[in-house]
C-alpha atoms as a PDB file:
ATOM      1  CA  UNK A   1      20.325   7.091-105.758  1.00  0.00           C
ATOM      2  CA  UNK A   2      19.210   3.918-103.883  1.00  0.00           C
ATOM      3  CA  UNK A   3      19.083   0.846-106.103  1.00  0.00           C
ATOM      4  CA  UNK A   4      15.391   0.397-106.416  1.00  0.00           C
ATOM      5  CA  UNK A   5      15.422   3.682-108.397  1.00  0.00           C
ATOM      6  CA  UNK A   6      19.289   2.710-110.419  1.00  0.00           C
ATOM      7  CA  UNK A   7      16.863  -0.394-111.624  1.00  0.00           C
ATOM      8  CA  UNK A   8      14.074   1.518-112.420  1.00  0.00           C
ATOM      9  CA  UNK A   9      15.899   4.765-114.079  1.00  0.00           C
ATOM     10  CA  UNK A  10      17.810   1.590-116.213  1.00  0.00           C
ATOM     11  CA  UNK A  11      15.125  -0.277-117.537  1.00  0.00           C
ATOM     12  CA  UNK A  12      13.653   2.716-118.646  1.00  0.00           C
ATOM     13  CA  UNK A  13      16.391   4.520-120.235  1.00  0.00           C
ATOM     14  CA  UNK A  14      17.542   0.779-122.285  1.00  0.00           C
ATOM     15  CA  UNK A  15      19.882   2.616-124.040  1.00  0.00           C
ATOM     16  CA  UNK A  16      23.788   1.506-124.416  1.00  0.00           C
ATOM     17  CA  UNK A  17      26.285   2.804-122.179  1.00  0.00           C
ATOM     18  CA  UNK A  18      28.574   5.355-124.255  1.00  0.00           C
ATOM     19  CA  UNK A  19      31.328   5.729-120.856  1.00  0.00           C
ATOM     20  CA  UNK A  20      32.036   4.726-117.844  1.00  0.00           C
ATOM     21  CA  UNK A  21      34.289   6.556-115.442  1.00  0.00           C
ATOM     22  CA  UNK A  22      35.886   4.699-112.852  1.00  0.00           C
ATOM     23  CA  UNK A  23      37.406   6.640-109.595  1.00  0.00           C
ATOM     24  CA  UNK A  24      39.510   4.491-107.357  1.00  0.00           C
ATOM     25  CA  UNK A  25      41.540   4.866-104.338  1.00  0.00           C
ATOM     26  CA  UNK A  26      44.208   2.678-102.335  1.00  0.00           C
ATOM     27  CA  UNK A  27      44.058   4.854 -99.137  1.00  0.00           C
ATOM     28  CA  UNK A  28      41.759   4.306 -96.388  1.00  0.00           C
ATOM     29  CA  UNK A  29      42.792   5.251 -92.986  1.00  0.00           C
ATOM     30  CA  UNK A  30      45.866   5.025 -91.785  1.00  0.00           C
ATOM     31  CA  UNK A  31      49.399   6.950 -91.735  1.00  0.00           C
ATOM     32  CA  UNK A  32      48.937   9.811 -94.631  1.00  0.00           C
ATOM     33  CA  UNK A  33      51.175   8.980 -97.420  1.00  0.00           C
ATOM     34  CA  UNK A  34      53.665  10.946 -99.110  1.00  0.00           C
ATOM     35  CA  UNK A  35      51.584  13.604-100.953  1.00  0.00           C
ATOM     36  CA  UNK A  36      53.290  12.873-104.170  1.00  0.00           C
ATOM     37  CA  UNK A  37      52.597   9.084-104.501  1.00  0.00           C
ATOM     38  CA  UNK A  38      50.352   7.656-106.566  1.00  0.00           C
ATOM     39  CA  UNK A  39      47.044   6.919-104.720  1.00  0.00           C
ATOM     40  CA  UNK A  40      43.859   7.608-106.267  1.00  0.00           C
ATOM     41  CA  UNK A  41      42.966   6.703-110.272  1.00  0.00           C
ATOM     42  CA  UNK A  42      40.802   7.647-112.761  1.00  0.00           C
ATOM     43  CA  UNK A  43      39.667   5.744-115.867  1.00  0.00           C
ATOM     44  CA  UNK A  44      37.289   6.331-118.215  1.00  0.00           C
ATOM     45  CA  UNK A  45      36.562   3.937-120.918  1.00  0.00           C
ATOM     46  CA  UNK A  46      34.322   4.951-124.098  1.00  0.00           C
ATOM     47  CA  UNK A  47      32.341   2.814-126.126  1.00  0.00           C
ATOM     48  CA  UNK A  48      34.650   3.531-129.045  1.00  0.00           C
ATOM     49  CA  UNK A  49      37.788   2.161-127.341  1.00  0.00           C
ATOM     50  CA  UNK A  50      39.408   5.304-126.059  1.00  0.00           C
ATOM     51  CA  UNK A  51      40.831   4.996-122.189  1.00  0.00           C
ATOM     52  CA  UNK A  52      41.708   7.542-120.380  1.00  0.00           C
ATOM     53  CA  UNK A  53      44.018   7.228-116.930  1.00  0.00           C
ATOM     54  CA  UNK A  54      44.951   9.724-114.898  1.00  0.00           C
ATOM     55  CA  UNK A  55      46.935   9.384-111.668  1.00  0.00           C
ATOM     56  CA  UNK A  56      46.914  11.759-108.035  1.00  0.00           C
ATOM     57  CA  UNK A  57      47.784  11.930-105.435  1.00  0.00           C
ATOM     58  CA  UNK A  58      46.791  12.875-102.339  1.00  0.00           C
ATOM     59  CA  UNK A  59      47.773  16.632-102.465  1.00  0.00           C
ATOM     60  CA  UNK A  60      47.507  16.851-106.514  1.00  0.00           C
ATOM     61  CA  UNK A  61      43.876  15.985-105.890  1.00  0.00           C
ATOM     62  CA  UNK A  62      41.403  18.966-106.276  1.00  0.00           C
ATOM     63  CA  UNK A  63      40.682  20.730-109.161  1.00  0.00           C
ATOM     64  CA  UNK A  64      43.813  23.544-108.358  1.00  0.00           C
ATOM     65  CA  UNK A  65      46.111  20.909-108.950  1.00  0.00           C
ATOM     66  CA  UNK A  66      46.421  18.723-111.781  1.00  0.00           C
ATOM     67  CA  UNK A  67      46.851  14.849-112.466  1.00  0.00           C
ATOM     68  CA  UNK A  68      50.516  13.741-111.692  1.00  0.00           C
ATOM     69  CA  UNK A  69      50.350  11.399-114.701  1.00  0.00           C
ATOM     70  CA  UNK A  70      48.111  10.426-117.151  1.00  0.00           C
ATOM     71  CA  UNK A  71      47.783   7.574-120.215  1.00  0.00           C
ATOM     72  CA  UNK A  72      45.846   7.196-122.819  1.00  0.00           C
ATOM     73  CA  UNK A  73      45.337   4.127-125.165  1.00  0.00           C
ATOM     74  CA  UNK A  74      42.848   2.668-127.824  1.00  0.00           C
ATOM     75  CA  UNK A  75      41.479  -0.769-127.740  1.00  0.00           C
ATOM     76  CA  UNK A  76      39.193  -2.325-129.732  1.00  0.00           C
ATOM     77  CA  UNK A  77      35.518  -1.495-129.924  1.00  0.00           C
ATOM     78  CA  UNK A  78      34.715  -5.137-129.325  1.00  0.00           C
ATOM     79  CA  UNK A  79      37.283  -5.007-126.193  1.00  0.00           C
ATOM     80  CA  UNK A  80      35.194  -1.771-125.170  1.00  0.00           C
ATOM     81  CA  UNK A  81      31.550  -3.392-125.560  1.00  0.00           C
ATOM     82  CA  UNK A  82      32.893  -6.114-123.743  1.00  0.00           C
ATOM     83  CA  UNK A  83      34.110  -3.824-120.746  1.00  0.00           C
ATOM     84  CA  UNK A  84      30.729  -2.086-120.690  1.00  0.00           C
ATOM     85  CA  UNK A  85      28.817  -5.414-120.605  1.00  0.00           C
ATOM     86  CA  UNK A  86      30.301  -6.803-118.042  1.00  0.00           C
ATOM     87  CA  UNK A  87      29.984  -3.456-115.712  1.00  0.00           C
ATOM     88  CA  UNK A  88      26.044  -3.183-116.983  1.00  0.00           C
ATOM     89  CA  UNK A  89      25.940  -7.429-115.385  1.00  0.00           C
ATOM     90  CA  UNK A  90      27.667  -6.510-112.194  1.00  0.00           C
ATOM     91  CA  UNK A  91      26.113  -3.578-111.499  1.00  0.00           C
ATOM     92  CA  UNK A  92      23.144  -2.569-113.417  1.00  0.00           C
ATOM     93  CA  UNK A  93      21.156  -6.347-113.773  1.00  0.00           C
ATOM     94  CA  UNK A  94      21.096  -6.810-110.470  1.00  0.00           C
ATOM     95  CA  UNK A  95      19.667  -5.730-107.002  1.00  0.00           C
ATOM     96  CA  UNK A  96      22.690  -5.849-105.411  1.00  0.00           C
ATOM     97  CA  UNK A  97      22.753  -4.266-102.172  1.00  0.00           C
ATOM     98  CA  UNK A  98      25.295  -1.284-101.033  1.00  0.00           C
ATOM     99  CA  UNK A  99      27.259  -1.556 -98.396  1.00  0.00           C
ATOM    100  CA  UNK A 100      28.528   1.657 -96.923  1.00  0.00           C
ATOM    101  CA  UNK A 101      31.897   1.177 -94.647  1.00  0.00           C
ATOM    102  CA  UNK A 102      34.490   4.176 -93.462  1.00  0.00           C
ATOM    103  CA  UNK A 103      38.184   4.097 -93.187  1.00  0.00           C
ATOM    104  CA  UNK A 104      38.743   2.459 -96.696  1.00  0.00           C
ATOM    105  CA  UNK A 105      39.791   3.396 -99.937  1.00  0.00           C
ATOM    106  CA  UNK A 106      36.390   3.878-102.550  1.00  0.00           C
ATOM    107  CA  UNK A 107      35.494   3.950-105.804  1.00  0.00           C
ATOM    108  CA  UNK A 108      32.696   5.924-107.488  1.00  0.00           C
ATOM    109  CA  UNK A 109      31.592   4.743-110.389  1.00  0.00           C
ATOM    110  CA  UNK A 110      29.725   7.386-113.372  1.00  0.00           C
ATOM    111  CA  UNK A 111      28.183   5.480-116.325  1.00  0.00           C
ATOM    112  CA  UNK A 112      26.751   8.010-119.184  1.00  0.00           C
ATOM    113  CA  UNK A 113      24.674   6.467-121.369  1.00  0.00           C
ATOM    114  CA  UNK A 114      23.667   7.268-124.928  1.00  0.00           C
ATOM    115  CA  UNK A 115      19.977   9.089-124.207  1.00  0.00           C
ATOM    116  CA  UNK A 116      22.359  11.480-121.639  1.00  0.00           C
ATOM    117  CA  UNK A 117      20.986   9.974-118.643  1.00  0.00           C
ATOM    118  CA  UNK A 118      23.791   9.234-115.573  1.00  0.00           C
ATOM    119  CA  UNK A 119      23.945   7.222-113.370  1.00  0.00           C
ATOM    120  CA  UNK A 120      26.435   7.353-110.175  1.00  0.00           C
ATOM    121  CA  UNK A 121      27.602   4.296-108.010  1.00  0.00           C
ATOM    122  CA  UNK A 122      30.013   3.955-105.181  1.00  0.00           C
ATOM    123  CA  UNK A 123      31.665   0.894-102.759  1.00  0.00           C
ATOM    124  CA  UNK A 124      34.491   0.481-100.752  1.00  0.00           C
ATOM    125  CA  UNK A 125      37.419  -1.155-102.683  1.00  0.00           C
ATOM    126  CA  UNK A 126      37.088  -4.927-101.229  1.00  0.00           C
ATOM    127  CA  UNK A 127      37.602  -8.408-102.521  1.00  0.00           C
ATOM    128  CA  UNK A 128      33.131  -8.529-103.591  1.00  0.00           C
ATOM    129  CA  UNK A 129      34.062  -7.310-107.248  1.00  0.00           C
ATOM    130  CA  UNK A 130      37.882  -9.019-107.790  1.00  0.00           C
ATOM    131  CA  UNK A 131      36.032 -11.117-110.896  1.00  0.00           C
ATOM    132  CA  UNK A 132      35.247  -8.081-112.464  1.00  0.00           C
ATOM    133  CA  UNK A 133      38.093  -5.812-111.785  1.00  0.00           C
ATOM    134  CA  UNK A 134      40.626  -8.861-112.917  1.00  0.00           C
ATOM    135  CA  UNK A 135      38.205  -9.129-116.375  1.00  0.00           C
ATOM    136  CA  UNK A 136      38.803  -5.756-116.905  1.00  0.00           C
ATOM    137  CA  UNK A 137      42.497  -5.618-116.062  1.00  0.00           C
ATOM    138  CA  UNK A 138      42.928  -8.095-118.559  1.00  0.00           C
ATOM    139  CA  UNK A 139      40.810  -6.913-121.341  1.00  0.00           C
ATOM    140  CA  UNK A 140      42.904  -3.770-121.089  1.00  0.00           C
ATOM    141  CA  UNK A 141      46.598  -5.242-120.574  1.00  0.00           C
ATOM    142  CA  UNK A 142      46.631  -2.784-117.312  1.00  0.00           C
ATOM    143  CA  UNK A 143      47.188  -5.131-113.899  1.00  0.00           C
ATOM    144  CA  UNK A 144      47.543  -2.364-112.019  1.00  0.00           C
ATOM    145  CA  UNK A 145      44.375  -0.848-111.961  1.00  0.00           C
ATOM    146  CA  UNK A 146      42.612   0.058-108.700  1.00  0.00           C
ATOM    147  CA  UNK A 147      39.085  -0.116-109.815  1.00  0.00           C
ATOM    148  CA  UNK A 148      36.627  -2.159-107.704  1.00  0.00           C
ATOM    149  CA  UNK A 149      39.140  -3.962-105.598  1.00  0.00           C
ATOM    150  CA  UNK A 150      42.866  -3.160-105.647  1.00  0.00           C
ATOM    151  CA  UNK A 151      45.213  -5.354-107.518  1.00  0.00           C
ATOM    152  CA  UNK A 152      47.363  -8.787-105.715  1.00  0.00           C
ATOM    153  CA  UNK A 153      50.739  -7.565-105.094  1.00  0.00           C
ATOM    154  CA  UNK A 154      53.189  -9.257-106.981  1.00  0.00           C
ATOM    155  CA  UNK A 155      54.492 -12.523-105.906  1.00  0.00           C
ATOM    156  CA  UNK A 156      57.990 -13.319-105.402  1.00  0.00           C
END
C-alpha cells in the first residue's frame, strides 16, 4: 500500500488502533549467524496492555518451527494508549516517504484497528525512527527491543 492510500484508508477508518504488531530483525547481509541465536522479534502490543514477545531465529523461523523464546507482560492501559499514539504520529499523521534498501535487517509493521481494517508498513531498521523506538523501549522497561532501529550496545 503506497502512502497516499495508508492516509486515505486512515482518515477514513478514524477508528482507534486495538494492536500493533511489530516484526524486527538484526540481520542484514553478511556472514549467516548461528541458526540458534536470537535474531528476528516479534511484539505485539494491545490496547489493553497485553505484550507479547517472541524470539527466532534464523532457522526457528517459518511456521514448522516454533519461537525459541517468548514473554509476555501487562502494562498499563495508559502505558498502551500511549504506545499506540505515538506509532499513529510517526507513522500514520504523516506523509512520510518509504525508503526501500536491501542487505539490511527490516521491520514490518501490522496495525489492526478497531472497525477490522489493517494496515501493513515496512522500513529497513536505521537510525530515522531511534526517537520512537527509545519511547517505546522505555514505556515498556524492554531496552532491548529491535523495533524500528536496533538498540545502542551497551557502553563500557
Amino acid at each position: 500500500m503506497n502512502n497516499q492510500n495508508l492516509q486515505t484508508s486512515y482518515k477514513v477508518t478514524m477508528n482507534k488502533i486495538k494492536t500493533i504488531r511489530i516484526e524486527s530483525s538484526d540481520f542484514g547481509w553478511g556472514v549467516l549467524p548461528d541458526s540458534e541465536e536470537l535474531h528476528i522479534q516479534k511484539i505485539t502490543i494491545s490496547n489493553n496492555g497485553r505484550v507479547w514477545l517472541r524470539y527466532y531465529g534464523l532457522a526457528s523461523y517459518s511456521e514448522k518451527n516454533p519461537c525459541l523464546a517468548q514473554e509476555y507482560y501487562k502494562v498499563s492501559k495508559a502505558t498502551a494508549e500511549s504506545i499506540m499514539t505515538l506509532i499513529e504520529q510517526e507513522f500514520l499523521s504523516t506523509n512520510s516517504c518509504s525508503v526501500e534498501v536491501t542487505d539490511v535487517p527490516v521491520w514490518v509493521m501490522d496495525i489492526n484497528f478497531d472497525d477490522l481494517a489493517r494496515v501493513e508498513l515496512s522500513g529497513p531498521v536505521f537510525e530515522g525512527h531511534r526517537d520512537i523506538s527509545n519511547k517505546i523501549r522505555r514505556l515498556l522497561g524492554l531496552k532491548n527491543l529491535f523495533l524500528f532501529n536496533l538498540p545502542e550496545p551497551p557502553t563500557s
